[in-house]
Protein backbone atom coordinates (compact mmCIF):
# COMPACT_ATOMS: atom_id res chain seq x y z
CA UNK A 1 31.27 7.05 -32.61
CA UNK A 2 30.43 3.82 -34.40
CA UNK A 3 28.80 0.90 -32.36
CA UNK A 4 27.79 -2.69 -33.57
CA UNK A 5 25.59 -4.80 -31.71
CA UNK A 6 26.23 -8.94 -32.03
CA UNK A 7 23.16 -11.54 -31.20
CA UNK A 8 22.16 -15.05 -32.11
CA UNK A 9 18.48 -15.86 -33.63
CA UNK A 10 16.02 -18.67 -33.75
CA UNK A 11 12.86 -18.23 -34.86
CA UNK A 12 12.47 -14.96 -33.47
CA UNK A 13 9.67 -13.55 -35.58
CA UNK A 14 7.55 -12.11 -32.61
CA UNK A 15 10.09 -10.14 -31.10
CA UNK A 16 12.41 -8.84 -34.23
CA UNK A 17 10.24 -5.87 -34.81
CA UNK A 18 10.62 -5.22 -31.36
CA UNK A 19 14.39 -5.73 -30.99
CA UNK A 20 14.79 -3.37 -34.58
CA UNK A 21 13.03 -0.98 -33.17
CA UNK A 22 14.87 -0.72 -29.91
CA UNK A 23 18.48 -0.74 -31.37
CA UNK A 24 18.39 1.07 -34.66
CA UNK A 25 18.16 4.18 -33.53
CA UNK A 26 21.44 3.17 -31.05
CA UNK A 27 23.21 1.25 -32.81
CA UNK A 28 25.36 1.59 -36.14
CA UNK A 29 25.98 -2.24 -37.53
CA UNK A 30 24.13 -5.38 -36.26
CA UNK A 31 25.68 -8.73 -37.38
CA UNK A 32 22.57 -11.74 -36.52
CA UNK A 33 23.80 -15.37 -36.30
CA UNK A 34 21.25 -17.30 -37.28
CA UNK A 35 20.79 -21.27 -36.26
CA UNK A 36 18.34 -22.45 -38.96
CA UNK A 37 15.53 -20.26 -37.97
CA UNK A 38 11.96 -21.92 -39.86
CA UNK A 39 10.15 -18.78 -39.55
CA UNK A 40 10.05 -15.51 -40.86
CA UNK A 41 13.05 -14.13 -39.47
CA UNK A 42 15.50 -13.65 -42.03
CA UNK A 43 12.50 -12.23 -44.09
CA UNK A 44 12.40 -9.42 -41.13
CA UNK A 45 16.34 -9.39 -41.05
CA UNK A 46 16.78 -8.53 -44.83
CA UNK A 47 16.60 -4.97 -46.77
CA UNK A 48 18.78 -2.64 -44.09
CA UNK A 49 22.22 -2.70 -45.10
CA UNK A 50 23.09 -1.80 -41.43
CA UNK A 51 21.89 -5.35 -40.38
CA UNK A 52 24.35 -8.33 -41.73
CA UNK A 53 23.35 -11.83 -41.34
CA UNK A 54 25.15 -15.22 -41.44
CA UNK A 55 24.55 -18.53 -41.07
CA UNK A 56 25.89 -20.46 -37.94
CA UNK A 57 25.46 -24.44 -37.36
CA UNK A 58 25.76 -25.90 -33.92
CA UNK A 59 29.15 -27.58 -33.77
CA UNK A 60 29.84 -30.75 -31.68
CA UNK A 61 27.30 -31.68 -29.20
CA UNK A 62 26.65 -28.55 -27.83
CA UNK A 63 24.63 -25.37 -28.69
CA UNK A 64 25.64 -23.76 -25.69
CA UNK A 65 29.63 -23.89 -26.22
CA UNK A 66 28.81 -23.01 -30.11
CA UNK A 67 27.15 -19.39 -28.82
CA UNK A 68 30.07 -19.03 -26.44
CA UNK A 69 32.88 -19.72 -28.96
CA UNK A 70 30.94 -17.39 -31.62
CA UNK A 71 29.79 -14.51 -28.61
CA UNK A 72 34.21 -14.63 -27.82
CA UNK A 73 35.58 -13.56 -31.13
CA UNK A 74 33.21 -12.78 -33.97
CA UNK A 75 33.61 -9.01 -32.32
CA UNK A 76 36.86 -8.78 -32.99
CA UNK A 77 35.89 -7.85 -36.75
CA UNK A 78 34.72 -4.58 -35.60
CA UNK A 79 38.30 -3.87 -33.50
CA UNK A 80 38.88 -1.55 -36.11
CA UNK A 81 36.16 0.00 -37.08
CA UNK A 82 33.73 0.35 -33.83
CA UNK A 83 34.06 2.27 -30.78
CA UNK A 84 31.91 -0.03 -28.77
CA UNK A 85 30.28 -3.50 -28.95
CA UNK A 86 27.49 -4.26 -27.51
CA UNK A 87 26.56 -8.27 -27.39
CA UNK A 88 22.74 -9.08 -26.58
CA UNK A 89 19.98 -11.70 -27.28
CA UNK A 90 16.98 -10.88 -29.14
CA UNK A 91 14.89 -10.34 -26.02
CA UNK A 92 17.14 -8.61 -24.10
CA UNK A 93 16.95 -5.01 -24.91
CA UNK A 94 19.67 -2.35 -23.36
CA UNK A 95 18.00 0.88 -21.92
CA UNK A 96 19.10 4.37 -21.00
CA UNK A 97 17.62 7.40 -21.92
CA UNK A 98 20.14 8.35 -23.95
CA UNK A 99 22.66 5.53 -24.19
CA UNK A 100 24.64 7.02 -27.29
CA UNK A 101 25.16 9.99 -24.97
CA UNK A 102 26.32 7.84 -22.10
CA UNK A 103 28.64 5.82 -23.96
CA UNK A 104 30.17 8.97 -25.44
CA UNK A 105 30.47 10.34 -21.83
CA UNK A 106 32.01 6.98 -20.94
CA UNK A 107 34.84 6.91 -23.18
CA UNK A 108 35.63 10.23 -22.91
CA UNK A 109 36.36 9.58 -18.89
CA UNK A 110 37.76 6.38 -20.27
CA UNK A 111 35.39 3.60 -19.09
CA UNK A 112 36.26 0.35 -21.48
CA UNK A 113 34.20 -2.62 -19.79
CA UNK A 114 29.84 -2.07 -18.94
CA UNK A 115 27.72 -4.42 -16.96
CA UNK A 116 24.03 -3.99 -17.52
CA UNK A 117 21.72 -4.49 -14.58
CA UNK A 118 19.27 -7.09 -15.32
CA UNK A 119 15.48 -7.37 -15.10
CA UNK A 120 13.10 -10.13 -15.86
CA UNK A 121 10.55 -8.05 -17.56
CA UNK A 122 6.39 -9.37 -17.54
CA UNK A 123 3.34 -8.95 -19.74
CA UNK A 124 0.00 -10.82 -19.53
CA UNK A 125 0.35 -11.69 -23.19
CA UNK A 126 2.54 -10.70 -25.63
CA UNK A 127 1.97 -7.10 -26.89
CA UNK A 128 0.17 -5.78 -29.78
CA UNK A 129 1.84 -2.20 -29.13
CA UNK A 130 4.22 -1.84 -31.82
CA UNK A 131 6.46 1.08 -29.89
CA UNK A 132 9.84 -0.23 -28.34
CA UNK A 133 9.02 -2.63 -25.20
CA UNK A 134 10.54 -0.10 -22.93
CA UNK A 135 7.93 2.25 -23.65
CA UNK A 136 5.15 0.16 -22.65
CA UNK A 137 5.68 -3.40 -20.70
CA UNK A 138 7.74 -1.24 -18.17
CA UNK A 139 6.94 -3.62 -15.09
CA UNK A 140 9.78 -5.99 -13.96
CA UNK A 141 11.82 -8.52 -11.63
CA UNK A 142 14.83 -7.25 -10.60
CA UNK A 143 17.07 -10.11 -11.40
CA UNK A 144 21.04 -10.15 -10.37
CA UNK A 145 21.57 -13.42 -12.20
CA UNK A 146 20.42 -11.43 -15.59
CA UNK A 147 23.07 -8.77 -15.21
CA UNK A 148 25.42 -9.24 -17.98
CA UNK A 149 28.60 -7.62 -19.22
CA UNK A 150 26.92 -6.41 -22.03
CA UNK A 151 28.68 -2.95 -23.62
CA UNK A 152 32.70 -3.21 -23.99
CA UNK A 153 35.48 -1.00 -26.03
CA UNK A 154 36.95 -3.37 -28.67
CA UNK A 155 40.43 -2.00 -29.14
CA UNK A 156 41.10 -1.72 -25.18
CA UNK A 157 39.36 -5.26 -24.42
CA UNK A 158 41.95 -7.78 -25.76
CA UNK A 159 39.72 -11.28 -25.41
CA UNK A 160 36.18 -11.20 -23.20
CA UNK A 161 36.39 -14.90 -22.33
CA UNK A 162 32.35 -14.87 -21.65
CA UNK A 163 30.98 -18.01 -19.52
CA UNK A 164 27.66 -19.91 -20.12
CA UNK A 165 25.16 -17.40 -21.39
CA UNK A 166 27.30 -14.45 -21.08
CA UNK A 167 26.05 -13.62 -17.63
CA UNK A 168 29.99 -13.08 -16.58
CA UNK A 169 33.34 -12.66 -18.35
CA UNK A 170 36.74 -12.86 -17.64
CA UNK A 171 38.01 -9.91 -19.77
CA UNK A 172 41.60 -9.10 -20.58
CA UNK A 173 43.22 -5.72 -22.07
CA UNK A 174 42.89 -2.28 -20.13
CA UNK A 175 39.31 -2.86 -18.12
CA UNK A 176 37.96 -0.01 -16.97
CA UNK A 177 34.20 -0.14 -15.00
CA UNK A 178 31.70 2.41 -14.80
CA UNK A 179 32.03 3.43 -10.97
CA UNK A 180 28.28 3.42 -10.83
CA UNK A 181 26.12 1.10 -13.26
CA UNK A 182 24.00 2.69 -15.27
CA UNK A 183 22.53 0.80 -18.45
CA UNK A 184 19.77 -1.73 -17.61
CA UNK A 185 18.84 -4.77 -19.27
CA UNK A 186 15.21 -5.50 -19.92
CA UNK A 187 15.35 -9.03 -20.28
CA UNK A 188 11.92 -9.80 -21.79
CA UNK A 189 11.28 -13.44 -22.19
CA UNK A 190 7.93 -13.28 -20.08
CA UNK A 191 5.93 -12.08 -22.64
CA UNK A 192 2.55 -13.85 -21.61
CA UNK A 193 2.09 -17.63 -20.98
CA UNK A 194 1.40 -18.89 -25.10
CA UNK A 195 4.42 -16.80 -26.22
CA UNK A 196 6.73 -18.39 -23.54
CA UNK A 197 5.95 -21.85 -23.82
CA UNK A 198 6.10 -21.56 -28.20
CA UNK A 199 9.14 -20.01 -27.46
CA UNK A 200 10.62 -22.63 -25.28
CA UNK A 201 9.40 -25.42 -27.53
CA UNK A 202 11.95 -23.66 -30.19
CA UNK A 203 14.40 -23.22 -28.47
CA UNK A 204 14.55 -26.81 -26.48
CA UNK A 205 15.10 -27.83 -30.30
CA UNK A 206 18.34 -26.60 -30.55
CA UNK A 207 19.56 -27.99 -27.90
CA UNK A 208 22.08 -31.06 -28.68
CA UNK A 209 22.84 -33.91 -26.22
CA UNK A 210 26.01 -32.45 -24.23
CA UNK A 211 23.66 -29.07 -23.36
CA UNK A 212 20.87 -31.40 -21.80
CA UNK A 213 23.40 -33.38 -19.94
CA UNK A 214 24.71 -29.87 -18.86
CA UNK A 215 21.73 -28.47 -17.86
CA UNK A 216 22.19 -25.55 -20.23
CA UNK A 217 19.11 -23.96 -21.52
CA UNK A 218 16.90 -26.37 -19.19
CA UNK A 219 14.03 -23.62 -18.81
CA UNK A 220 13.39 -24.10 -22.39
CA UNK A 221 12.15 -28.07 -21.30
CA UNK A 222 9.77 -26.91 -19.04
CA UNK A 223 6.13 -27.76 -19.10
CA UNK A 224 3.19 -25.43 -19.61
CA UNK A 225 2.36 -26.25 -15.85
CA UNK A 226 5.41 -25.22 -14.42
CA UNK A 227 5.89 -22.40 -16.93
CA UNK A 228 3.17 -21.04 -15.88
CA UNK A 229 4.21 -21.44 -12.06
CA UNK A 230 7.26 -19.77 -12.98
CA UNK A 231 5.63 -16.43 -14.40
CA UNK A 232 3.28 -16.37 -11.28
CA UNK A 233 6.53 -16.32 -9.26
CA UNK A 234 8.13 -13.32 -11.51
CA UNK A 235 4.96 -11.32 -11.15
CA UNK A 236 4.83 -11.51 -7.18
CA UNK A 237 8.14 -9.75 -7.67
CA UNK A 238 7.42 -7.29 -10.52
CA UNK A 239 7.07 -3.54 -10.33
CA UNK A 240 7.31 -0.64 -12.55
CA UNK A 241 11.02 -0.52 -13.50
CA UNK A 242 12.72 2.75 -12.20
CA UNK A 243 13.01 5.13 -15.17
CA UNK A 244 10.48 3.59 -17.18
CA UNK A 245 6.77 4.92 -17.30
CA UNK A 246 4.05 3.74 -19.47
CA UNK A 247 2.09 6.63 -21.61
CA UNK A 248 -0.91 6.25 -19.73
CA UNK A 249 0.48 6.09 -16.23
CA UNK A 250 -0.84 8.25 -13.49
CA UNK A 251 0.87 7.79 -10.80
CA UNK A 252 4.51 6.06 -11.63
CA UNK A 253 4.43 2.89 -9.33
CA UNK A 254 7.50 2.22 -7.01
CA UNK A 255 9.58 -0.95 -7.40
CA UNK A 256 9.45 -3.81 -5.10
CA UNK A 257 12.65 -2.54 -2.96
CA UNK A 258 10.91 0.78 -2.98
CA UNK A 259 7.65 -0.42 -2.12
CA UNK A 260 8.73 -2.83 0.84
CA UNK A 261 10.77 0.57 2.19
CA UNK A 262 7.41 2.35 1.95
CA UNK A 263 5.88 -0.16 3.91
CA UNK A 264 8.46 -0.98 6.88
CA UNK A 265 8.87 2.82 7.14
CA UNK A 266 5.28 3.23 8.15
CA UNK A 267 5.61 0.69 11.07
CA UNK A 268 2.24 -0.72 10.21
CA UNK A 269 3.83 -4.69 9.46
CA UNK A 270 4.35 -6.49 12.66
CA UNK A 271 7.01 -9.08 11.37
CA UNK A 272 6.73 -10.97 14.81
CA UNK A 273 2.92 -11.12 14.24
CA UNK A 274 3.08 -12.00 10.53
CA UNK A 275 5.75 -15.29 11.46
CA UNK A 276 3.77 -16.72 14.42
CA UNK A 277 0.13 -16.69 12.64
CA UNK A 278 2.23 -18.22 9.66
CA UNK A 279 4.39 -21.07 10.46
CA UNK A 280 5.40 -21.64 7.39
CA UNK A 281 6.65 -18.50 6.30
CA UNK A 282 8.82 -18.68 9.90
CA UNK A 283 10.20 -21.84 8.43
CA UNK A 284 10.85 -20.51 4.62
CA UNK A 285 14.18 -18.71 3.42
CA UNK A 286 12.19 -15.21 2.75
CA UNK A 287 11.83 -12.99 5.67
CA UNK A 288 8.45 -12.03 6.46
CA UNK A 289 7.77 -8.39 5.29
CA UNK A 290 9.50 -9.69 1.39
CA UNK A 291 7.27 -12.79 1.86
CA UNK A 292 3.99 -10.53 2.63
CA UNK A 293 4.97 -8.00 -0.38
CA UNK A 294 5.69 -10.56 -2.80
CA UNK A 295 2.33 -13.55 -1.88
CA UNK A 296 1.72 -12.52 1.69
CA UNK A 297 -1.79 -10.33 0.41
CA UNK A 298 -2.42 -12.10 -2.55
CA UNK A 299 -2.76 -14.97 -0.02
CA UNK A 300 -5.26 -12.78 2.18
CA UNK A 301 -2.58 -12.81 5.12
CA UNK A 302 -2.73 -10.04 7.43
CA UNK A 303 0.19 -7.76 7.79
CA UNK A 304 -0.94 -6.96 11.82
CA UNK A 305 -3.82 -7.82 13.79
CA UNK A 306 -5.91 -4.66 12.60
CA UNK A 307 -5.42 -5.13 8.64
CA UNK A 308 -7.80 -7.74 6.90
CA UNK A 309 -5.67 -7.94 3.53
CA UNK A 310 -8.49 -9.93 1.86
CA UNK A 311 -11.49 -7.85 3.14
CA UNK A 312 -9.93 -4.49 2.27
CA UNK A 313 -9.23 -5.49 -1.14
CA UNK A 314 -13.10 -6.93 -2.02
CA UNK A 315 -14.44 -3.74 0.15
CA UNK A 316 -12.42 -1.12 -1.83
CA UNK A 317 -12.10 -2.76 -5.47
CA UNK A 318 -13.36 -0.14 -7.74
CA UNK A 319 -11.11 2.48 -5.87
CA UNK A 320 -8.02 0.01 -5.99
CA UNK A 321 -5.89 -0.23 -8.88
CA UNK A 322 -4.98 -4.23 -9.95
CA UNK A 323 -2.35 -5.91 -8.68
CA UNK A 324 -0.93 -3.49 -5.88
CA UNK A 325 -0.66 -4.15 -2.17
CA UNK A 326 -3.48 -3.22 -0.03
CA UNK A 327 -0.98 -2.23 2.88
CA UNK A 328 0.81 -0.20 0.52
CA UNK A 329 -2.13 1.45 -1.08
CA UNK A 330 -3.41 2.13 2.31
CA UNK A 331 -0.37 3.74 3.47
CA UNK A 332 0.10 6.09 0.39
CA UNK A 333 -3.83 6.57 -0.58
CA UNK A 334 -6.36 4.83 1.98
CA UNK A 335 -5.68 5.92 5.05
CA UNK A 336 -6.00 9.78 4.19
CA UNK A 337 -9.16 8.60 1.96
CA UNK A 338 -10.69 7.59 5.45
CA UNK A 339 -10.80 3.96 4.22
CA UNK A 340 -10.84 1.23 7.45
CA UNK A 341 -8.03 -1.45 7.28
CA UNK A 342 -10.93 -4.00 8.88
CA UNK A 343 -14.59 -4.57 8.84
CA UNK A 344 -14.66 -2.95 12.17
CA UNK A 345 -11.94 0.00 12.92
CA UNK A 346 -12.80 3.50 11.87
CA UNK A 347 -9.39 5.69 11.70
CA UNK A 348 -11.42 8.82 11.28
CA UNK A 349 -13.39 8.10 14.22
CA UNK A 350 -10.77 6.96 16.06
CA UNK A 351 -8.47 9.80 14.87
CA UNK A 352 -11.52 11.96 16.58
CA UNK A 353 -11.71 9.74 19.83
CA UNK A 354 -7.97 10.16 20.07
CA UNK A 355 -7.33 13.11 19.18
CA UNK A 356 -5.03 12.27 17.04
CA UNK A 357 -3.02 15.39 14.84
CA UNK A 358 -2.86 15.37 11.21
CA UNK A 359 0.37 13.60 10.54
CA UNK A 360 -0.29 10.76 12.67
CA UNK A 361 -1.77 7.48 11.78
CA UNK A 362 -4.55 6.18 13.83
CA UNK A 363 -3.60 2.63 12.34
CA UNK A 364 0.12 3.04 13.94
CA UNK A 365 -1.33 4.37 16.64
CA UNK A 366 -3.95 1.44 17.73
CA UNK A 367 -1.27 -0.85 17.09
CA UNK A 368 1.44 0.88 19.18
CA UNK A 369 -1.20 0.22 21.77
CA UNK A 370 -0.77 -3.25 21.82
CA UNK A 371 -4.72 -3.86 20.71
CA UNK A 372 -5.59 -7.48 20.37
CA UNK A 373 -6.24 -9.48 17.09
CA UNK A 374 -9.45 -7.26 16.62
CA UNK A 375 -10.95 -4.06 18.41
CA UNK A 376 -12.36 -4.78 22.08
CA UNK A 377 -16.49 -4.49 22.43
CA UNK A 378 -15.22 -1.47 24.47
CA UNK A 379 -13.33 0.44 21.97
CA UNK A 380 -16.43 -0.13 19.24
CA UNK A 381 -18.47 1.22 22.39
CA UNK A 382 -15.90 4.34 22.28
CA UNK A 383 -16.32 4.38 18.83
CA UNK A 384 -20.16 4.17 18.68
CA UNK A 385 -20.25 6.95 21.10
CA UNK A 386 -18.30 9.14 19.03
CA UNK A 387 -20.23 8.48 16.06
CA UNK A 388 -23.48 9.42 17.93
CA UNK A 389 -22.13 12.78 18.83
CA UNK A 390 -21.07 13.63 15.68
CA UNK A 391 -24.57 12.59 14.28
């Protein structure tokens, strides 16, 4: 089973010993188009005869409609000769665990057309690591708009008619879709703040006058200021990717979907609470409990009267790992570690005043009992007593 990868490059230096080691194990052929790269790509590109380079110049006015034009029929070389083709940028690198496997299983129950799910993958700087990404910048945005048609059988697809970026197609031939997606695509662009802006510098080069007037490629002519905004915005959404786990993980972290369900399972976010202390978030297009997850706690908001997001997080940070979700980490770990959601609520003591069994939380359970913003003098009273019989 014979597969050939297509991509573009411009000065992609940083990220070709990345994208080689990813897809040469998968793949059998890469053709590279390059547009004038300055850099040391095609030094990188040369001395595998599996990896064929060629020279493409922007044609007309338009970068954009010179990648689509190229991305639409340079494949069909391979009709003959490939059983797949997979079409992806340098950055965006296909995953599954064993994706010859799957695409073997595919055309053997005749699948013909793959869409990747997409993910807008995150680093704090660009890595050192010289493993493939996947194996270690596994944390990620969930991104529909980076879902791509990205895997197709050339002799059953008859033209792919891709649109802007090749983020959706209009195929033609005998289509056939995976009934359940299964490939993901771990777009990763956001490779630390330097790496992203030197990156978009290059790349806003290339653009020609009938792309700008488009639009196309307009992230690439963003400042450092609001490039910077941008990757703060990814990382409120980022979590560890589902099927990806860093060598020195512990614990393998939920994504954000998972997380949130973690969270509104337990009960302890009051969404009616959470809207009326923050007018603004009642006014905003997220609803609340997505909007707490993703800069609620960072912005030392409280999930329900009894939870001080802020104080929890200073109180406990050597026990905490960086970056997670107080609520969350005091749903899964805290709670059971007998650590208090406030300056002044004990759940262990109030567990004990309660009587409260094992499996129930004395969090849930002071809120259930519609307790005001924080503990009344005569609970602490309650509490004080208990803690005087006990010592």
């Amino acid at each position: 089973m014979a597969i050939h990868l297509y991509c573009m490059c411009l000065n992609e230096e940083a990220m070709i010993p990345y994208f080689l080691a990813h897809y040469l194990p998968i793949v059998d052929k890469i053709y590279v188009f390059d547009n004038g790269s300055t850099d040391k790509s095609l030094r990188l590109l040369s001395g595998d005869d599996r990896i064929v380079v060629a020279d493409v110049k922007t044609q007309g006015g338009s970068f954009m409609d010179t990648y689509n034009a190229l991305m639409n029929s340079a494949w069909t070389r391979s009709r003959g000769e490939a059983e797949w083709i997979v079409t992806a940028e340098m950055d965006e690198h296909l995953h599954h665990p064993d994706l010859r496997g799957y695409l073997a299983r595919s055309r053997y129950v005749g699948v013909t057309f793959i869409t990747a799910l997409g993910y807008n993958m995150i680093a704090e700087a660009f890595p050192t690591d010289p493993r493939p990404l996947w194996q270690h910048v596994v944390r990620g945005a969930r991104e529909t708009a980076y879902d791509k048609p990205a895997i197709f059988d050339p002799r059953a697809v008859v033209e792919i008619n891709y649109y802007n970026g090749r983020h959706a197609a209009a195929p033609t031939g005998h289509i056939v879709h995976e009934p359940q997606r299964q490939v993901k695509l771990l777009h990763y662009k956001s490779l630390g703040l330097d790496y992203v802006c030197a990156r978009n510098e290059s790349l806003a080069g290339g653009l020609q006058s009938e792309d700008i007037e488009a639009r196309h490629g307009a992230h690439y002519l963003r400042n450092r200021a609001q490039t910077e905004a941008d990757l703060r915005a990814i990382r409120a959404y980022a979590r560890r990717v589902p099927g990806l786990h860093a060598s020195d993980e512990t614990d393998g972290e939920l994504s954000f979907p998972e997380e949130m369900g973690v969270i509104a399972a337990s009960q302890l976010f009051d969404a009616g609470y959470y809207a009326e202390k923050n007018p603004d978030v009642a006014t905003s297009t997220l609803d609340p409990l997505t909007h707490y997850c993703a800069f609620g706690w960072q912005e030392a908001r409280r999930p329900n009267p009894l939870f001080d997001s802020a104080w929890y997080l200073t109180t406990y940070a050597g026990e905490i790992p960086k970056g997670v979700n107080p609520l969350f980490d005091y749903i899964r770990v805290g709670e059971k570690r007998g650590r208090f959601p406030c300056v002044d609520f004990d759940p262990e003591l109030y567990r004990l005043e309660k009587g409260l069994s094992p499996g129930v939380s004395p969090l849930h359970h002071a809120l259930a009992g519609s307790m005001s913003d924080t503990p009344s003098a005569s609970h602490r009273s309650r509490l004080r007593g208990v803690w005087d019989r006990l010592t």
